[in-house]
PDB file of N, CA and C in Angstrom:
ATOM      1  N   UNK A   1     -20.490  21.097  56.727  1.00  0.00           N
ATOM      2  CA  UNK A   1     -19.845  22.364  57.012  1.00  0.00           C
ATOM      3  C   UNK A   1     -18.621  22.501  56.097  1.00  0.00           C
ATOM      4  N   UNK A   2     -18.200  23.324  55.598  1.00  0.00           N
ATOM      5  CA  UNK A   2     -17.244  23.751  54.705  1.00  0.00           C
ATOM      6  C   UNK A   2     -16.001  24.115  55.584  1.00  0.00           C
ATOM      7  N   UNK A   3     -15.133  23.330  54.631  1.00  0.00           N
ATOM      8  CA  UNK A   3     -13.486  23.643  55.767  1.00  0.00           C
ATOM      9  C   UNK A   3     -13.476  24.800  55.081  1.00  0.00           C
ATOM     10  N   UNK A   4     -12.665  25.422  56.283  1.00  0.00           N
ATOM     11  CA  UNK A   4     -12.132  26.598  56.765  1.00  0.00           C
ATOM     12  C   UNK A   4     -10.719  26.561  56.031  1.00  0.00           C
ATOM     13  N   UNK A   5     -10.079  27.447  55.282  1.00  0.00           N
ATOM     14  CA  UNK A   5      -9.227  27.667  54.240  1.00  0.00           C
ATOM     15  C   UNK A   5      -8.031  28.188  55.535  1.00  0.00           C
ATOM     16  N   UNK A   6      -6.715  27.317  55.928  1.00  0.00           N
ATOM     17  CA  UNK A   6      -5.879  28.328  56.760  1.00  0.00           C
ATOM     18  C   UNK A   6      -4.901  28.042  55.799  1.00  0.00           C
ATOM     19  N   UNK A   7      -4.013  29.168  56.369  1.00  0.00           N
ATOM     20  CA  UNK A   7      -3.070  29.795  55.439  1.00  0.00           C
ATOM     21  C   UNK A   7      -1.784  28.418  55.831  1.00  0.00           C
ATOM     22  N   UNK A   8      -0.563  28.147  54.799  1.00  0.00           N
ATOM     23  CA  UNK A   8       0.239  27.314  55.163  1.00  0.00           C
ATOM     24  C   UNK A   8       1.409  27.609  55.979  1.00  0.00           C
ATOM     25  N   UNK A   9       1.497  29.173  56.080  1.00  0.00           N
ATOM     26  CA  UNK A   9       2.015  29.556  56.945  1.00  0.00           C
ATOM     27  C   UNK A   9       2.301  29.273  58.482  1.00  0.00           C
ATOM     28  N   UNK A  10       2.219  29.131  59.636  1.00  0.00           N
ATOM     29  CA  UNK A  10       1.590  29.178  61.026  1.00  0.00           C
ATOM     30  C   UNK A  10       1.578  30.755  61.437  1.00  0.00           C
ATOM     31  N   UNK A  11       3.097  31.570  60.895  1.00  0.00           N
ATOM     32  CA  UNK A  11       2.793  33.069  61.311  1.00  0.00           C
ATOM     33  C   UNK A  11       1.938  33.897  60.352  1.00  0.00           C
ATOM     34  N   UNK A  12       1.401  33.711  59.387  1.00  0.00           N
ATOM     35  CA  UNK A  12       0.352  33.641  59.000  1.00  0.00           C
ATOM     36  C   UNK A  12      -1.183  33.618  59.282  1.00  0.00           C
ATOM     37  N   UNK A  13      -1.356  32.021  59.775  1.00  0.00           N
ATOM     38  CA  UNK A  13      -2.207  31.642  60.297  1.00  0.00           C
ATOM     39  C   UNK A  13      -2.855  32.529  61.715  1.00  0.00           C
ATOM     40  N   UNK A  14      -1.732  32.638  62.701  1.00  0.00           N
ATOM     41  CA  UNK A  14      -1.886  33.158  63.563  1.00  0.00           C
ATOM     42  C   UNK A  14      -2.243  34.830  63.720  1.00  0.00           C
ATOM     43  N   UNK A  15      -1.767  35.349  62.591  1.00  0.00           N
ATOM     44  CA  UNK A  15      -1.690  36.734  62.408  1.00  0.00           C
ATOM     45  C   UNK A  15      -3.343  36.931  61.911  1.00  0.00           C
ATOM     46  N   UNK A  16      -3.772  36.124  61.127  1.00  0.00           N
ATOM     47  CA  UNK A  16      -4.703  36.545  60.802  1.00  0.00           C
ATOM     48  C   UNK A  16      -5.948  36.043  61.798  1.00  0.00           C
ATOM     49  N   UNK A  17      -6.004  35.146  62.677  1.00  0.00           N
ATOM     50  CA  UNK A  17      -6.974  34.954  64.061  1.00  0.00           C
ATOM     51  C   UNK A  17      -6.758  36.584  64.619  1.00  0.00           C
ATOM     52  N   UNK A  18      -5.257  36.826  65.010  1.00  0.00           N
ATOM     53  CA  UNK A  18      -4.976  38.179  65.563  1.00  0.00           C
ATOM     54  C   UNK A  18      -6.085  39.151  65.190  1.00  0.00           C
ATOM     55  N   UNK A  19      -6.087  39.204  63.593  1.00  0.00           N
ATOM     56  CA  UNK A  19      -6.731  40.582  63.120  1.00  0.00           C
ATOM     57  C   UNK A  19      -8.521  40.123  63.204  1.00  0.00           C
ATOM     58  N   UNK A  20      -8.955  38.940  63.381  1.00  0.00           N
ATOM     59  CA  UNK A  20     -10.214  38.899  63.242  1.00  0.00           C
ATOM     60  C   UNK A  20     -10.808  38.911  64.835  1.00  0.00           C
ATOM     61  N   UNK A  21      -9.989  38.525  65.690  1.00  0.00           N
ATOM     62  CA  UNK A  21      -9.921  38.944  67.109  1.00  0.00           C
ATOM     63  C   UNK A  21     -10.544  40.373  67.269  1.00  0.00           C
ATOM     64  N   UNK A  22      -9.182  41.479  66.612  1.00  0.00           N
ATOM     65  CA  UNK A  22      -9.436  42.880  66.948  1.00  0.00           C
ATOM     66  C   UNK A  22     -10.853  43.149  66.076  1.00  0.00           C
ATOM     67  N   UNK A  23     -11.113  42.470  65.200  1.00  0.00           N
ATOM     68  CA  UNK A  23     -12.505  43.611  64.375  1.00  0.00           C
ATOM     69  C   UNK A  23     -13.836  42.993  64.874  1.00  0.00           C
ATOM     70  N   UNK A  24     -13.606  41.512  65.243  1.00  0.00           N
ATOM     71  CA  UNK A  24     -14.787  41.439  66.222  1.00  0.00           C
ATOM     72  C   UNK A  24     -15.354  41.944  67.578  1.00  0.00           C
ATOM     73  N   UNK A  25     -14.153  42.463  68.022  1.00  0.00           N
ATOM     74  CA  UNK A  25     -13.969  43.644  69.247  1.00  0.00           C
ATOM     75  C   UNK A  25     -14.319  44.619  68.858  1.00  0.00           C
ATOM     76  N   UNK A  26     -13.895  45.029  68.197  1.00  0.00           N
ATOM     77  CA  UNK A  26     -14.444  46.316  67.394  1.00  0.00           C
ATOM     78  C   UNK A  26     -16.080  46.470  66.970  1.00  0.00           C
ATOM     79  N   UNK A  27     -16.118  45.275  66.334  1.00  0.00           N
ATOM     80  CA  UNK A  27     -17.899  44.846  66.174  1.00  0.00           C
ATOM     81  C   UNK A  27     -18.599  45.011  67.523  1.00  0.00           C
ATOM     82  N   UNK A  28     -18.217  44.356  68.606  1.00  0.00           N
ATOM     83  CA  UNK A  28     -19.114  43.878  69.385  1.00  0.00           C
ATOM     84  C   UNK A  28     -18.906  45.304  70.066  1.00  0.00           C
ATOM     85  N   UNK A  29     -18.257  46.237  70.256  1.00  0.00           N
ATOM     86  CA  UNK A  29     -17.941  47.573  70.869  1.00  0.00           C
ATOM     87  C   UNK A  29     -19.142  48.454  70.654  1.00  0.00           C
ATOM     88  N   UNK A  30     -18.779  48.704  69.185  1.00  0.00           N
ATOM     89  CA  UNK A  30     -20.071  49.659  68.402  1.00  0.00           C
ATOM     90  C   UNK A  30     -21.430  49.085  68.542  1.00  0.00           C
ATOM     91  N   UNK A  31     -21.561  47.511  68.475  1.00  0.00           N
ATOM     92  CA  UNK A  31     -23.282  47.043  68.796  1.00  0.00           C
ATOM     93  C   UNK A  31     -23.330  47.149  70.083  1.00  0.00           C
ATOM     94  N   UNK A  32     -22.639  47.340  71.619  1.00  0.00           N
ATOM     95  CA  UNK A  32     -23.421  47.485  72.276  1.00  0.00           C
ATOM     96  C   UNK A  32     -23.662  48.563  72.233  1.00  0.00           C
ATOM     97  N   UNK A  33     -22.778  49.437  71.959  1.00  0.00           N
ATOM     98  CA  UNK A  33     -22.578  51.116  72.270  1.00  0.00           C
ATOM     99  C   UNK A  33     -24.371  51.392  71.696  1.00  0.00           C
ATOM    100  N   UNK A  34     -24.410  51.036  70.412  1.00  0.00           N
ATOM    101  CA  UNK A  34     -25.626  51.155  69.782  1.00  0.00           C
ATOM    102  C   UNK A  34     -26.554  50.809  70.575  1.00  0.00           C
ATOM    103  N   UNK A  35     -26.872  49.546  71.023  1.00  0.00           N
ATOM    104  CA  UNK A  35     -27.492  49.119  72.141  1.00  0.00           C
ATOM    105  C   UNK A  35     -28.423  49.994  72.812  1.00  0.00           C
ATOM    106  N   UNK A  36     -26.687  50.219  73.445  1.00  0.00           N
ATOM    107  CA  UNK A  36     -27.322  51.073  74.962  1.00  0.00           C
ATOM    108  C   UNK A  36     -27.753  52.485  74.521  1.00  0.00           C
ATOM    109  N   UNK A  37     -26.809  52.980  73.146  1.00  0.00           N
ATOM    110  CA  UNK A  37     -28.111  54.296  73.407  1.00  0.00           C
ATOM    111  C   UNK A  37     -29.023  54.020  72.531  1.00  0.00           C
ATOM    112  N   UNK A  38     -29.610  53.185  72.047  1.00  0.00           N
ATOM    113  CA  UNK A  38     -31.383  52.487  71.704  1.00  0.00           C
ATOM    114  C   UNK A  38     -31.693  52.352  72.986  1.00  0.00           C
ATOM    115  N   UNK A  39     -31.599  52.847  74.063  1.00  0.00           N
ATOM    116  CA  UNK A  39     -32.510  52.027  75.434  1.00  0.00           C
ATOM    117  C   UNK A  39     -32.273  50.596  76.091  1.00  0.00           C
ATOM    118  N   UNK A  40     -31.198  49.822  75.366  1.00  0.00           N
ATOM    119  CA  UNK A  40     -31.568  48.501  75.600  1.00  0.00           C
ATOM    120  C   UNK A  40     -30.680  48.028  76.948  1.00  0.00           C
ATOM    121  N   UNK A  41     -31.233  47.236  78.062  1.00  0.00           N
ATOM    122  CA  UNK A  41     -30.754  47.204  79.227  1.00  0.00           C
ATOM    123  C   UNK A  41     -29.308  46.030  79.130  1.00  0.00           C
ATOM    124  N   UNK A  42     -28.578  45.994  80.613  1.00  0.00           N
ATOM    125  CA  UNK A  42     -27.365  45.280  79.937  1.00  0.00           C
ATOM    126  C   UNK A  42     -28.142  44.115  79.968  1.00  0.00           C
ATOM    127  N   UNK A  43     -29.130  43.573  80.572  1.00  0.00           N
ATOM    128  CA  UNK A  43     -29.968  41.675  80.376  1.00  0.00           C
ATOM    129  C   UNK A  43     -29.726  41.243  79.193  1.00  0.00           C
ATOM    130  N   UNK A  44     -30.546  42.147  78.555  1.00  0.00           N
ATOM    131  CA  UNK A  44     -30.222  42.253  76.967  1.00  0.00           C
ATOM    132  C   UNK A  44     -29.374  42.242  76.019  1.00  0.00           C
ATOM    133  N   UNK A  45     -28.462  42.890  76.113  1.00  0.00           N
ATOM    134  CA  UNK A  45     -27.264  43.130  75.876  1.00  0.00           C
ATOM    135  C   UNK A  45     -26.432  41.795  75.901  1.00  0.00           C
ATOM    136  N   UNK A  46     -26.555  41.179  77.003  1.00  0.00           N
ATOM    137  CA  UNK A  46     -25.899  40.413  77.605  1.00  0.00           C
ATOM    138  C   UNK A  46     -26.561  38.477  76.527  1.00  0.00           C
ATOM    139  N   UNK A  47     -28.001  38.780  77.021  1.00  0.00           N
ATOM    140  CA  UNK A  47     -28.530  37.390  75.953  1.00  0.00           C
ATOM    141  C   UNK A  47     -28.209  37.682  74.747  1.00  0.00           C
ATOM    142  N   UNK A  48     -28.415  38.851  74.044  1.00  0.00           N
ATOM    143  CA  UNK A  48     -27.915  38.488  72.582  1.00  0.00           C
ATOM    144  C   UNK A  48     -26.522  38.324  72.957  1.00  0.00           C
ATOM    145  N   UNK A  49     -25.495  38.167  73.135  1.00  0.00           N
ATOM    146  CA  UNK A  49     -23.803  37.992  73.501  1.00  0.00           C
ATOM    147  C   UNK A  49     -23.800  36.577  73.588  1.00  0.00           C
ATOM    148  N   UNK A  50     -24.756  36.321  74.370  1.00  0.00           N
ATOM    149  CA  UNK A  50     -24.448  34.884  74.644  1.00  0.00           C
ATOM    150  C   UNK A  50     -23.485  35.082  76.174  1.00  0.00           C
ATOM    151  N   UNK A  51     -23.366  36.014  77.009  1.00  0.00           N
ATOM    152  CA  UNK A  51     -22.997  36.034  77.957  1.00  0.00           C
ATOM    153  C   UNK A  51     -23.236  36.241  79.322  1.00  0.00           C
ATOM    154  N   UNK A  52     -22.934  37.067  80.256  1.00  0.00           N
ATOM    155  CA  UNK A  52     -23.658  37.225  81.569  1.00  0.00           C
ATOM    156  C   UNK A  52     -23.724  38.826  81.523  1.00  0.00           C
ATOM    157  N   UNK A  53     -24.716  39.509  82.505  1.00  0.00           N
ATOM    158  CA  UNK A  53     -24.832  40.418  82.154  1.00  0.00           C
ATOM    159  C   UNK A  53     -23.678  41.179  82.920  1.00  0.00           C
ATOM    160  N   UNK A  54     -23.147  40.694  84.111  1.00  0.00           N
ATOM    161  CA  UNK A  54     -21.973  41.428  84.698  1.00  0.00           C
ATOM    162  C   UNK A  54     -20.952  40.992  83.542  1.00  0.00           C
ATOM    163  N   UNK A  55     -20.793  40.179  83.120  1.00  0.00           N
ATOM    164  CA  UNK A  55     -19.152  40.286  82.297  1.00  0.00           C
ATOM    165  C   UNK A  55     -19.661  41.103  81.036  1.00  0.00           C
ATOM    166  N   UNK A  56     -20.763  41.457  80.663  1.00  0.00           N
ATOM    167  CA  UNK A  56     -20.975  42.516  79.705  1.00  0.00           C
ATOM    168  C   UNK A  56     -20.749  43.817  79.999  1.00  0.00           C
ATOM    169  N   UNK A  57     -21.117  44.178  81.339  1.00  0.00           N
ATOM    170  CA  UNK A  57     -21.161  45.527  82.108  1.00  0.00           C
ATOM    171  C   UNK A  57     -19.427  45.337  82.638  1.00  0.00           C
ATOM    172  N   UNK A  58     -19.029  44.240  82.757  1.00  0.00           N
ATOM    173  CA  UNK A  58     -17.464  44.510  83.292  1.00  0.00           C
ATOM    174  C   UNK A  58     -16.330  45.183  81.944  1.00  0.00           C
ATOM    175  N   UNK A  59     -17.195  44.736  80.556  1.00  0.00           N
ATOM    176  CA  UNK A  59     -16.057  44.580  80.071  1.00  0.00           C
ATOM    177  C   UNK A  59     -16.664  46.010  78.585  1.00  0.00           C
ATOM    178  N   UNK A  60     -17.855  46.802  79.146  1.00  0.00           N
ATOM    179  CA  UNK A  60     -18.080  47.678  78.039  1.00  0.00           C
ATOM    180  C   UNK A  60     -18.601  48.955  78.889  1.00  0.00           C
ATOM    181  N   UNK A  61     -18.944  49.392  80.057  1.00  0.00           N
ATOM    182  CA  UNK A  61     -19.176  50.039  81.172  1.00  0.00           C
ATOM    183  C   UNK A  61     -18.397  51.403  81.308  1.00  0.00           C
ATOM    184  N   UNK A  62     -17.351  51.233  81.596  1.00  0.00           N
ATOM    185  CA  UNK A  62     -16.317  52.276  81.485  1.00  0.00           C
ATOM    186  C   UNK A  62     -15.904  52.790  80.462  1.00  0.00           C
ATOM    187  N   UNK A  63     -15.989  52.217  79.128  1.00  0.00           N
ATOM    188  CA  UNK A  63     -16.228  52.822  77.861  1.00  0.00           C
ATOM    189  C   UNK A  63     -17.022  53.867  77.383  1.00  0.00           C
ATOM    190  N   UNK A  64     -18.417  52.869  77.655  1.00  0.00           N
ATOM    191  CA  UNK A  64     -19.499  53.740  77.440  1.00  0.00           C
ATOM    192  C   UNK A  64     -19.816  54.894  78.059  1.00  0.00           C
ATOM    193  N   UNK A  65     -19.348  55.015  79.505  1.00  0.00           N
ATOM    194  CA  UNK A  65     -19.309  56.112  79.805  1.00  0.00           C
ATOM    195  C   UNK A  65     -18.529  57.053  79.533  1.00  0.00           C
ATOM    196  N   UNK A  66     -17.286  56.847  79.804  1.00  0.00           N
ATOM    197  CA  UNK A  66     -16.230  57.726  78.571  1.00  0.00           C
ATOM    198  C   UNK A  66     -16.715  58.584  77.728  1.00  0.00           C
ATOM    199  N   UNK A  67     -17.724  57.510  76.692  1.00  0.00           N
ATOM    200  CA  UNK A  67     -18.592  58.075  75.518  1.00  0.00           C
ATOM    201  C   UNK A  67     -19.073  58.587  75.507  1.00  0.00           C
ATOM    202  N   UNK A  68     -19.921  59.244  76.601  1.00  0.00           N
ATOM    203  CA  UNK A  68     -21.431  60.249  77.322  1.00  0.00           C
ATOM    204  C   UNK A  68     -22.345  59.275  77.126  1.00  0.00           C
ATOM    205  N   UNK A  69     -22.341  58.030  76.946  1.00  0.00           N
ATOM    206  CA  UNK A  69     -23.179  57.002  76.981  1.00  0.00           C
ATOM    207  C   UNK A  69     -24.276  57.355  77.745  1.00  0.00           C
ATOM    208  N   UNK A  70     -25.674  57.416  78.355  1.00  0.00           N
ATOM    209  CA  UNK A  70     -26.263  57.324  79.598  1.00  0.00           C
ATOM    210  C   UNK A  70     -26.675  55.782  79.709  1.00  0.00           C
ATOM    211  N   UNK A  71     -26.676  55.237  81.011  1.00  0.00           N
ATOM    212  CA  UNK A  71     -26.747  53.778  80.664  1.00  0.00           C
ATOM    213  C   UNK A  71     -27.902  53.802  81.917  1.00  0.00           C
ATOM    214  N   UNK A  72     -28.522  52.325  81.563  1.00  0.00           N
ATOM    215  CA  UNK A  72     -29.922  52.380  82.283  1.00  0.00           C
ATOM    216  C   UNK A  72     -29.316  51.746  83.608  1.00  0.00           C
ATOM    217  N   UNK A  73     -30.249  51.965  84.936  1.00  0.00           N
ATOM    218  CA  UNK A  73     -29.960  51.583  86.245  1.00  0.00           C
ATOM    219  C   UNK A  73     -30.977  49.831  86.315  1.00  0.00           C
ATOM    220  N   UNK A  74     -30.572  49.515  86.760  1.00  0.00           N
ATOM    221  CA  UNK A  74     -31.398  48.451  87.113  1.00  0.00           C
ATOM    222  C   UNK A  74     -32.149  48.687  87.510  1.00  0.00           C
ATOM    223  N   UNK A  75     -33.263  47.954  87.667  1.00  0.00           N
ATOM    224  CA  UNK A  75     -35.076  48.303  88.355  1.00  0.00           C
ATOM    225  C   UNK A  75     -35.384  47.723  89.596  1.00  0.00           C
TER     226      UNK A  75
END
């Protein structure tokens, strides 16, 4: 595995976890958004994440609706 280049800074260092924090939020925002209006249920949603499907629905839910999202009901 190839080391990871950190800056010699620490406020530096830290600043830039900061900014890759926010754009992977940002990433993971727009793919579910996409997601869900492709049809895809939160199960789904949730295995590609690598997470559960309530902490997916806890933490992108109220967004999406915001959005005019329509989101699927469970079966």
């Amino acid at each position: 595995m190839p080391e990871i280049p950190v800056p010699q800074e620490p406020a530096d260092a830290l600043a830039a976890v900061a900014a890759l924090r926010r754009l992977a939020d940002q990433l993971e925002d727009a793919a579910v958004e996409q997601a869900m209006r492709a049809g895809w249920s939160w199960p789904l949603v949730a295995e590609a994440l690598g997470v559960t499907r309530q902490a997916v629905h806890k933490k992108h839910a109220k967004r999406l609706i915001a959005a005019g999202v329509t989101l699927r009901r469970r079966q």
